[in-house]
N, C-alpha and C. Protein backbone atom coordinates (compact mmCIF):
# COMPACT_ATOMS: atom_id res chain seq x y z
N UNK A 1 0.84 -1.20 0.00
CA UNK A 1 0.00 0.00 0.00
C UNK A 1 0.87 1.26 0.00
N UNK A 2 2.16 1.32 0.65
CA UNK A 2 3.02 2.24 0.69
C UNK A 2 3.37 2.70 -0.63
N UNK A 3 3.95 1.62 -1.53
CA UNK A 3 3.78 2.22 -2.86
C UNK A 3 3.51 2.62 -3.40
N UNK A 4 1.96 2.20 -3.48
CA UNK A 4 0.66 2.69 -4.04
C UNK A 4 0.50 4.54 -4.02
N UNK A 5 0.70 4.64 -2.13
CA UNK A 5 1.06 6.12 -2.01
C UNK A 5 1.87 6.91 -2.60
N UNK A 6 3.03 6.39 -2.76
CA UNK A 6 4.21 6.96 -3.00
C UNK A 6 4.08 7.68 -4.78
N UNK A 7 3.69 6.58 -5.55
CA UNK A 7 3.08 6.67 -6.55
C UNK A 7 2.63 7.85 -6.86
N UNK A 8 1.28 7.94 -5.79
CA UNK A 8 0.46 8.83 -6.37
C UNK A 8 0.58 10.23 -5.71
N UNK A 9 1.70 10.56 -5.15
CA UNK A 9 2.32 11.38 -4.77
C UNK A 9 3.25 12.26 -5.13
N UNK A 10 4.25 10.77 -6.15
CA UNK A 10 4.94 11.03 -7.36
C UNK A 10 4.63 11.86 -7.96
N UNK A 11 3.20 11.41 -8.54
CA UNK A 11 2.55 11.82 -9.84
C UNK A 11 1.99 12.79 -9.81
N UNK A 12 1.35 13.23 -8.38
CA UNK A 12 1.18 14.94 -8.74
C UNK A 12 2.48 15.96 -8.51
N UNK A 13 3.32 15.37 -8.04
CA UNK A 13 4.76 16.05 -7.80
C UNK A 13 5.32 16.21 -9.60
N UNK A 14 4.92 15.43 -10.28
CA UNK A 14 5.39 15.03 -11.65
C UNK A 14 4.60 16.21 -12.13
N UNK A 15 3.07 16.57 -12.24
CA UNK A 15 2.47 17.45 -12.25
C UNK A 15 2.53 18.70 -12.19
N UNK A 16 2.81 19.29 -10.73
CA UNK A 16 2.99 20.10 -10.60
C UNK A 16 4.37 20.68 -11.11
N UNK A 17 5.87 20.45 -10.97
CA UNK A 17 6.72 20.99 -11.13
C UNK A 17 7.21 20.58 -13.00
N UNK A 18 7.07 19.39 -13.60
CA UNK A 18 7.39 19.31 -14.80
C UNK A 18 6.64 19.24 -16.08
N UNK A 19 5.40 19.50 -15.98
CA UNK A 19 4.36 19.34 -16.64
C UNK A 19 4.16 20.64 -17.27
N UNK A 20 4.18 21.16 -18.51
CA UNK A 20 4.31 22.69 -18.88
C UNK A 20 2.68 22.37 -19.62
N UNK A 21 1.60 23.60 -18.90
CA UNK A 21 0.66 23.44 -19.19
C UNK A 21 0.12 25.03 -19.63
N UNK A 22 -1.07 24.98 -20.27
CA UNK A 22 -0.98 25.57 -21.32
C UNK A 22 -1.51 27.08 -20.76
N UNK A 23 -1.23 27.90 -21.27
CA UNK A 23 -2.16 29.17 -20.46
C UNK A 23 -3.57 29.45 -20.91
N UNK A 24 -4.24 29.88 -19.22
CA UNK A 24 -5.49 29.96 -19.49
C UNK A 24 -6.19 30.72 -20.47
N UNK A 25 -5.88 31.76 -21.28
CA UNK A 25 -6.46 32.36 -21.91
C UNK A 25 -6.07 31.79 -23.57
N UNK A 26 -4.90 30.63 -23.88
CA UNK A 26 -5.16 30.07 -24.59
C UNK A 26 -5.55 29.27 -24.99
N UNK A 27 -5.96 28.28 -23.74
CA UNK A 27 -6.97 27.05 -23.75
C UNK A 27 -8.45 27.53 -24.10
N UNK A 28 -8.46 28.21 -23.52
CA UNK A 28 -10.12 29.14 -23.87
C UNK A 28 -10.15 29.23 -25.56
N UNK A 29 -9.36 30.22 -25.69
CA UNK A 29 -9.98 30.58 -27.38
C UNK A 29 -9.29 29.22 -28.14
N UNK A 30 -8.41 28.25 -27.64
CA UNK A 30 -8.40 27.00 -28.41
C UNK A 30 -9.53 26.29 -28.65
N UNK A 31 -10.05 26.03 -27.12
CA UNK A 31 -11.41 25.88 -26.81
C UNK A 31 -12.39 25.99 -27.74
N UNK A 32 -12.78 27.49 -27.65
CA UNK A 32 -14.03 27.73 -28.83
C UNK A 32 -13.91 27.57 -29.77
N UNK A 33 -12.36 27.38 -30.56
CA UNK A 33 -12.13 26.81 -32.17
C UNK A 33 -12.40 25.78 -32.20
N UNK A 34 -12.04 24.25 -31.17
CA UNK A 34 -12.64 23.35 -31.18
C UNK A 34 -14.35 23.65 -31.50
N UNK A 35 -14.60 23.74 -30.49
CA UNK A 35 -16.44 24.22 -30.79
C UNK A 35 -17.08 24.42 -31.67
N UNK A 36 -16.47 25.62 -32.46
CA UNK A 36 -16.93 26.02 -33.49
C UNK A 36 -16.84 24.84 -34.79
N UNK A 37 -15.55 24.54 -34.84
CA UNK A 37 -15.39 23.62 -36.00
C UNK A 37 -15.87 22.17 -35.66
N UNK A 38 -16.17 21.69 -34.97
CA UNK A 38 -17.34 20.67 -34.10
C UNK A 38 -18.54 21.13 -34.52
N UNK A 39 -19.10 22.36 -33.96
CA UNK A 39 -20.17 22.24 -34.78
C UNK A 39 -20.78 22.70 -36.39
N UNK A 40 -19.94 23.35 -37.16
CA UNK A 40 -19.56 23.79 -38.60
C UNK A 40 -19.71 22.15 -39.45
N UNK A 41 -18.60 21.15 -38.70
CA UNK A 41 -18.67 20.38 -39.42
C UNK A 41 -19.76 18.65 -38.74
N UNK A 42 -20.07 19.42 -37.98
CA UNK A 42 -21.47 17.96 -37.38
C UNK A 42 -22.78 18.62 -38.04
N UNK A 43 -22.51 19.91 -38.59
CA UNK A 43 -23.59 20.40 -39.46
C UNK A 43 -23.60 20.36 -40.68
N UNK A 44 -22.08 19.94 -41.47
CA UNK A 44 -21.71 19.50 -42.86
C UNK A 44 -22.38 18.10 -43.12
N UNK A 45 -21.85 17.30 -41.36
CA UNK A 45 -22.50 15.64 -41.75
C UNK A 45 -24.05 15.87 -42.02
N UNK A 46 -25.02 16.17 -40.90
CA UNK A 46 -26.19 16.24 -40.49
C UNK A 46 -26.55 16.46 -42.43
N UNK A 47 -26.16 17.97 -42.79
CA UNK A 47 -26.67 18.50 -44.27
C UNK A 47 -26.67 16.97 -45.17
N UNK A 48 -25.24 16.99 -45.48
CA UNK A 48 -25.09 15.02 -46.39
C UNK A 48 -25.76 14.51 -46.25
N UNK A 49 -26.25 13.70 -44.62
CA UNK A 49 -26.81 12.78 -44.51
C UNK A 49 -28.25 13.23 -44.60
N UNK A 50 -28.64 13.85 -44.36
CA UNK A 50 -30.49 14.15 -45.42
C UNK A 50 -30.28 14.73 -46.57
N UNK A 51 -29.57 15.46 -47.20
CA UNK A 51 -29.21 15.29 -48.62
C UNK A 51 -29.18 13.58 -49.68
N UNK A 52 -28.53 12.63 -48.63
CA UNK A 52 -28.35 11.36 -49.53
C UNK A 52 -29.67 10.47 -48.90
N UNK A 53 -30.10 10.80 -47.66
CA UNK A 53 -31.36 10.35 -47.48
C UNK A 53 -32.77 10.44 -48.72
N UNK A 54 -33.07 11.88 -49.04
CA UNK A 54 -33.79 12.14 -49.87
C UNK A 54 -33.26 11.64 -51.21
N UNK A 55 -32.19 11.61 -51.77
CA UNK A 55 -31.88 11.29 -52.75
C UNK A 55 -32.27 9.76 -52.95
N UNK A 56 -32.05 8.52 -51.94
CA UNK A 56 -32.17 7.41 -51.36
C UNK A 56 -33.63 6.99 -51.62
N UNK A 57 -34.40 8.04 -50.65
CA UNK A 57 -36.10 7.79 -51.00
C UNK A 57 -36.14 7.87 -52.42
N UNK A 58 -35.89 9.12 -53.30
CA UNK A 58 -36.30 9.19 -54.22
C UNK A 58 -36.00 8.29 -55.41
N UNK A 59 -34.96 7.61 -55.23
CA UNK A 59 -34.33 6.43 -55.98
C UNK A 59 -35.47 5.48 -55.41
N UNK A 60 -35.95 4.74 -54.48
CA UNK A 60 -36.58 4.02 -54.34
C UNK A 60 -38.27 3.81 -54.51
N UNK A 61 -38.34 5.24 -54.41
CA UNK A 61 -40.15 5.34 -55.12
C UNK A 61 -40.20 5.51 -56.37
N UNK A 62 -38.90 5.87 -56.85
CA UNK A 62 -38.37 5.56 -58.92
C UNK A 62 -39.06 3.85 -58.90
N UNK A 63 -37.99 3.32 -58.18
CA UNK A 63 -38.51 2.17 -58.52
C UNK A 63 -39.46 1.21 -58.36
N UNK A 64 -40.32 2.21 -57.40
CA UNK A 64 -41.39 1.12 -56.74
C UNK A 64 -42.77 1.44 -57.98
């Protein structure tokens, strides 16, 4: 169990002093670029996929 501690004691020691993390005001506007282009392009799929939907129906009442 001592280990176990030691470990995880390590590891925020590892954390805190060698870990170069990013600054807050550029995680933010990284942030909202994620976001934005997340939703830009889950709105490219969404468009396609009822674009080839309708296309799909309409191929199939061709043939019915």
């Amino acid at each position: 169990m001592a280990t176990f501690i030691n470990y995880i004691k390590d590891s925020f020691e590892e954390l805190k002093n060698n870990v170069s993390w990013t600054p807050r005001a550029e995680l933010q506007r990284l942030t909202v670029i994620v976001l934005v282009f997340s939703l830009l392009f889950s709105l490219a799929i969404w468009g396609a996929d009822t674009l080839l939907s309708r296309v799909v129906q309409v191929y199939f009442n061709l043939i019915n």
